[in-house]
N, C-alpha and C. Protein backbone atom coordinates (compact mmCIF):
# COMPACT_ATOMS: atom_id res chain seq x y z
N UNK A 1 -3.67 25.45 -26.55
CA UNK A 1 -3.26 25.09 -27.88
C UNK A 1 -4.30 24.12 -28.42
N UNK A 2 -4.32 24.11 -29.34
CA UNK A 2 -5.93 23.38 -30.23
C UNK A 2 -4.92 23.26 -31.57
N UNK A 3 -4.87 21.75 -31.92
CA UNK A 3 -3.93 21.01 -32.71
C UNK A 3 -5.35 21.14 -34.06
N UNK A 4 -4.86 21.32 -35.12
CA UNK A 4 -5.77 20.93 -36.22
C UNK A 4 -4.92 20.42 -36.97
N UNK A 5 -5.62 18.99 -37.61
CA UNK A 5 -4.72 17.78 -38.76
C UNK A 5 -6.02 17.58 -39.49
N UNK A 6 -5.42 17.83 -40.71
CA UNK A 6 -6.57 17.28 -42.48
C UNK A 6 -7.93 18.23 -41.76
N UNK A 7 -8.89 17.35 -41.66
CA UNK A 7 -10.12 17.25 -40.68
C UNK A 7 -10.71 17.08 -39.40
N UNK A 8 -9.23 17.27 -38.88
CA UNK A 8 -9.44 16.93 -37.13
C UNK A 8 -9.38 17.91 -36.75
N UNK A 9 -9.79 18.58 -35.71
CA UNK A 9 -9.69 19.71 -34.64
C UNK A 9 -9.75 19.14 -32.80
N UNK A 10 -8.75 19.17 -32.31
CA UNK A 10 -8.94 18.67 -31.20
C UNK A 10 -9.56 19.73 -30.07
N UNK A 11 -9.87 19.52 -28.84
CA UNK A 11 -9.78 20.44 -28.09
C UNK A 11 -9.07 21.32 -27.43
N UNK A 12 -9.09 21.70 -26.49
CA UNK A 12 -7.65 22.50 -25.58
C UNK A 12 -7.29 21.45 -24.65
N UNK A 13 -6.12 20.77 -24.50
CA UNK A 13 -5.43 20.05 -23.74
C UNK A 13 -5.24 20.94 -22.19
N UNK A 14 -5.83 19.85 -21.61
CA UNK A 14 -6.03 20.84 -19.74
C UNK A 14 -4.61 19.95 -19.30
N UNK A 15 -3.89 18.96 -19.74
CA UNK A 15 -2.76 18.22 -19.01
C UNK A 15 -1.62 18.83 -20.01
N UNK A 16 -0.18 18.34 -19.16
CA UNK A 16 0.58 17.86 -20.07
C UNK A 16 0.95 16.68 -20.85
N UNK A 17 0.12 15.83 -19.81
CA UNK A 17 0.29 14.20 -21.15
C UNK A 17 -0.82 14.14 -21.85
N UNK A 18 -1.87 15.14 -22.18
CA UNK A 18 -2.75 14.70 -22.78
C UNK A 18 -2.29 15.20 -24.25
N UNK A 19 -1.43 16.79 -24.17
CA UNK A 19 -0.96 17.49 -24.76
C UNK A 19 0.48 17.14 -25.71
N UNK A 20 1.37 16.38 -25.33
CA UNK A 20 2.59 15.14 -25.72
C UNK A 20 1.78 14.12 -26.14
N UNK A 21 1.10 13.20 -25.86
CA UNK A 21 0.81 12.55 -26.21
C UNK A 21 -0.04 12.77 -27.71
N UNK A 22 -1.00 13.89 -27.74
CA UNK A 22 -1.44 14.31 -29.47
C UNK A 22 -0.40 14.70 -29.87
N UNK A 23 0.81 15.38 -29.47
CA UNK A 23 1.95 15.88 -30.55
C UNK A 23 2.54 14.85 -31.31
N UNK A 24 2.88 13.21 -30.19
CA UNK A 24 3.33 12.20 -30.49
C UNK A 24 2.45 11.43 -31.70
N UNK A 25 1.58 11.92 -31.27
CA UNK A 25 0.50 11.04 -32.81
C UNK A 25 0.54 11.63 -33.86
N UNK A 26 0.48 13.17 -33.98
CA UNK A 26 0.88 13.98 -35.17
C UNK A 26 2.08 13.30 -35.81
N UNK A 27 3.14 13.86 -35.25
CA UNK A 27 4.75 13.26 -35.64
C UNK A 27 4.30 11.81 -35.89
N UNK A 28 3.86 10.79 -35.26
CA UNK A 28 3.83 9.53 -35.62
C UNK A 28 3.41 9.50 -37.56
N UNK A 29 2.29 10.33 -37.17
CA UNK A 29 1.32 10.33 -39.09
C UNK A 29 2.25 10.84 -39.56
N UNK A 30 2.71 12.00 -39.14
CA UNK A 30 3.84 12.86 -40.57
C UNK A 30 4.72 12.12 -40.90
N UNK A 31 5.84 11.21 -39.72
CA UNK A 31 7.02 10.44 -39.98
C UNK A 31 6.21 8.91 -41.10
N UNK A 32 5.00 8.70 -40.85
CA UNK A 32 4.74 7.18 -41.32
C UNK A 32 4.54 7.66 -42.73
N UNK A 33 4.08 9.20 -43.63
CA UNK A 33 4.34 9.28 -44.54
C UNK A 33 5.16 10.07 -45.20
N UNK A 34 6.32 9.94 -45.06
CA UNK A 34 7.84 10.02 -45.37
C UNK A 34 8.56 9.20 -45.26
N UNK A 35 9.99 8.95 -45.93
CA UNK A 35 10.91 8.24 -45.26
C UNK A 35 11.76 9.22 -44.72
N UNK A 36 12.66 8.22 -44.04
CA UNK A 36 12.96 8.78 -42.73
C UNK A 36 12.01 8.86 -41.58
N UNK A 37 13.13 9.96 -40.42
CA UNK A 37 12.53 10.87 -39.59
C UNK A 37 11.47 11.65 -38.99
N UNK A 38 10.67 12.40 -38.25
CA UNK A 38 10.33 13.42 -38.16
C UNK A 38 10.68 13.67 -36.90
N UNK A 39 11.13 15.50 -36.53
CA UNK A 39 11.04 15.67 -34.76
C UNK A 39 11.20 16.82 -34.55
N UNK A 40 10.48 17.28 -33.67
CA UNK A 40 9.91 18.95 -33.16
C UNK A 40 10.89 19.23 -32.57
N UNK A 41 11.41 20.41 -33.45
CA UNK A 41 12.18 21.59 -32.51
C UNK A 41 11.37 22.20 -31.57
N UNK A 42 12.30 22.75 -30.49
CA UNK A 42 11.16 23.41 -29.41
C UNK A 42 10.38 22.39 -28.69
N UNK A 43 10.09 21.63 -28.72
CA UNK A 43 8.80 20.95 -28.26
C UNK A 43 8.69 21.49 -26.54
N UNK A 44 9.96 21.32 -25.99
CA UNK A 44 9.83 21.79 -24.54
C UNK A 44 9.50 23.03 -24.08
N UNK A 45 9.31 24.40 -25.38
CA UNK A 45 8.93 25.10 -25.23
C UNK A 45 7.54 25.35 -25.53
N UNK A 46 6.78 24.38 -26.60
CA UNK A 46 5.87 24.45 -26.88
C UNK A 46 4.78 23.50 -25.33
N UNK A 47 5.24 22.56 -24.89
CA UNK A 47 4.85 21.79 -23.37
C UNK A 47 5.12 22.80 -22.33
N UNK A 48 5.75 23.28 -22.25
CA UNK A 48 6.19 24.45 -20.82
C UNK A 48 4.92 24.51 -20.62
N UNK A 49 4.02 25.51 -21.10
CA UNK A 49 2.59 25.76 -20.50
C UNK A 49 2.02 24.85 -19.89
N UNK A 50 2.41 23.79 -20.11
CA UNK A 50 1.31 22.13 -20.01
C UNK A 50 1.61 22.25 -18.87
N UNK A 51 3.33 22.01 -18.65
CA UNK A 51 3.84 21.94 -17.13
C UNK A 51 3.44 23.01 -16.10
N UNK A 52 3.48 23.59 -16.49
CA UNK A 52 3.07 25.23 -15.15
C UNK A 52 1.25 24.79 -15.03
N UNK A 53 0.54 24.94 -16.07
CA UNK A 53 -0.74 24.30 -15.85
C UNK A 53 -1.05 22.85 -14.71
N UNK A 54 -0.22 21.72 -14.97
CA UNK A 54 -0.23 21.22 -14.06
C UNK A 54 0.40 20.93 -12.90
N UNK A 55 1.54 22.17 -12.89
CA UNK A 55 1.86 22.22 -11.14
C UNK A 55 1.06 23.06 -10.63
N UNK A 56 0.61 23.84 -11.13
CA UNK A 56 -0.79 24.85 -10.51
C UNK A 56 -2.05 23.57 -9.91
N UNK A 57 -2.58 22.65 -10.83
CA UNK A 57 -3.12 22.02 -10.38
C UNK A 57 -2.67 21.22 -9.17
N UNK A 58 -1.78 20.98 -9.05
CA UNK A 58 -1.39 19.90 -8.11
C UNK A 58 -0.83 20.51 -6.82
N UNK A 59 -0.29 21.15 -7.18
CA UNK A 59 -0.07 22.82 -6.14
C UNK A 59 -1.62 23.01 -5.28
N UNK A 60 -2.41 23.06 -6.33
CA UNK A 60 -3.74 23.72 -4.86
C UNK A 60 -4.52 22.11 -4.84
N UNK A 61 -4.08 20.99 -5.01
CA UNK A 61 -4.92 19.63 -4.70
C UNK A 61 -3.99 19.94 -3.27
N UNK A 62 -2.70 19.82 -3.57
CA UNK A 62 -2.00 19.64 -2.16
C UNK A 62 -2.13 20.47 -0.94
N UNK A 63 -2.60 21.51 -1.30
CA UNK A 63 -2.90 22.37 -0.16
C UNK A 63 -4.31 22.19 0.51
N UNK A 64 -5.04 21.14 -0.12
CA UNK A 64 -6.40 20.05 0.66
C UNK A 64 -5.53 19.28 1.48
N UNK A 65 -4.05 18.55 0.98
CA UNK A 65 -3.33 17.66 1.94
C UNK A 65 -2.34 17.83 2.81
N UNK A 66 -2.20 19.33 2.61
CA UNK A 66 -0.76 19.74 3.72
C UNK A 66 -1.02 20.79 4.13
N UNK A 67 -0.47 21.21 5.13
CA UNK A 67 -1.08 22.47 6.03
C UNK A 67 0.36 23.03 5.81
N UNK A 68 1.88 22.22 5.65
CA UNK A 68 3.26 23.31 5.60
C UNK A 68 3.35 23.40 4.18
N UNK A 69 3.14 24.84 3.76
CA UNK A 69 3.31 25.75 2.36
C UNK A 69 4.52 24.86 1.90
N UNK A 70 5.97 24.75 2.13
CA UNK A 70 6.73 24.11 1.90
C UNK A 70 6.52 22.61 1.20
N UNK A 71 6.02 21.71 1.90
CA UNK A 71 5.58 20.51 1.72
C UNK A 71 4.68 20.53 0.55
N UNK A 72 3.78 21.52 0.58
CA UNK A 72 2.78 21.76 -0.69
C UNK A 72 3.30 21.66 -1.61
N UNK A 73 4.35 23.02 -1.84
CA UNK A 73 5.12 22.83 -3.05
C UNK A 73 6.12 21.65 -3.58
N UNK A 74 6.98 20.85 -2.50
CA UNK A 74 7.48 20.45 -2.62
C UNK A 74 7.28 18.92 -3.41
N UNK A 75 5.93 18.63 -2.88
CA UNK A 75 4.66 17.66 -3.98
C UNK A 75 4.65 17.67 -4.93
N UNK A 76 4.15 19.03 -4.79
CA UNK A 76 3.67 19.47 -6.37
C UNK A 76 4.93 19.35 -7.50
N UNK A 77 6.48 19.78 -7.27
CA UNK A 77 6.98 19.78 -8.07
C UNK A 77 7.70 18.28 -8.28
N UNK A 78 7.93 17.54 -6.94
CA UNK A 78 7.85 16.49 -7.59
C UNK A 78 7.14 15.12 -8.58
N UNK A 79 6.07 15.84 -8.11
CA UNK A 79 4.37 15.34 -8.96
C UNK A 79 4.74 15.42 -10.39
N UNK A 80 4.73 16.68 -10.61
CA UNK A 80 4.96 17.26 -12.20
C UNK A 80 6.15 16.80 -12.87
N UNK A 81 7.45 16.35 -12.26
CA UNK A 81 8.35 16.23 -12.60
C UNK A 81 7.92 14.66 -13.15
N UNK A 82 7.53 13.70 -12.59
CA UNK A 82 7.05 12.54 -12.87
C UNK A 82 6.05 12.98 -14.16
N UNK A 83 5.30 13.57 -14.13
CA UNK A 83 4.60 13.49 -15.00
C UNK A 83 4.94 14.04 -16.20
N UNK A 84 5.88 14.66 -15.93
CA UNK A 84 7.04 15.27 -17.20
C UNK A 84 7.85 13.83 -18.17
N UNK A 85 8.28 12.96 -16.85
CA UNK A 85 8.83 11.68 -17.40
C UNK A 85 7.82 10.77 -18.07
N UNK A 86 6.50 11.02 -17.54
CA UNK A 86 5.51 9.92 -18.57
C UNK A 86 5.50 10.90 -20.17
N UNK A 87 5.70 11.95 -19.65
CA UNK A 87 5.46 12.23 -21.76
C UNK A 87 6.55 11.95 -22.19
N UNK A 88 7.77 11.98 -22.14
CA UNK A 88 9.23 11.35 -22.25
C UNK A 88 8.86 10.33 -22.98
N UNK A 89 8.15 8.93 -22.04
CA UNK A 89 7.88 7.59 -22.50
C UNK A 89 6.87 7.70 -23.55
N UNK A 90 5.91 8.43 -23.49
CA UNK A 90 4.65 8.61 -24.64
C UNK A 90 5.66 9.15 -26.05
N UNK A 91 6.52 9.86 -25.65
CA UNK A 91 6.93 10.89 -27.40
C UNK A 91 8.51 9.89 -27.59
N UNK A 92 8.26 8.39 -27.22
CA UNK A 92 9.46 7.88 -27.80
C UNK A 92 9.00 6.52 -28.23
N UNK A 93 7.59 6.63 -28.47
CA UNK A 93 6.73 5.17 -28.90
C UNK A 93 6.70 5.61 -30.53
């Protein structure tokens, strides 16, 4: 996904917090000129990719650190799950 605002074009987001975190700045600009509100429907569908992208990553780091397939995965998804909770904290600033 490649975010474009006014004159900005970002790159392709390889994380999921790198990816929440530009959505959170978008919404930040749109809500600061309006009153009220602003907030993304979907958003967890639009991040899904982020997440599978980085349990894949963390999935084959761990298989440098564990030899039981089990344990590999079992990292990995708790890895991601944490890192699911830091965009949580990023998209509520």
């Amino acid at each position: 996904m490649v975010f474009e605002w006014a004159m900005l074009t970002s790159s392709r987001q390889k994380s999921i917090q790198t990816a929440a975190a530009q959505i959170a700045q978008i919404i930040a600009n749109v809500a600061s000129n309006q009153y009220g509100g602003c907030s993304a429907d979907r958003i967890d569908e639009l991040l899904a990719p982020y997440a599978k992208k980085n349990f894949k990553n963390i999935l084959k780091d761990a298989e440098r650190w564990f030899e039981d397939s089990s344990k590999q995965e079992e990292y990995a998804w708790e890895k991601t799950r944490k890192d699911i909770s830091r965009c949580r904290a990023i998209s509520r600033v």
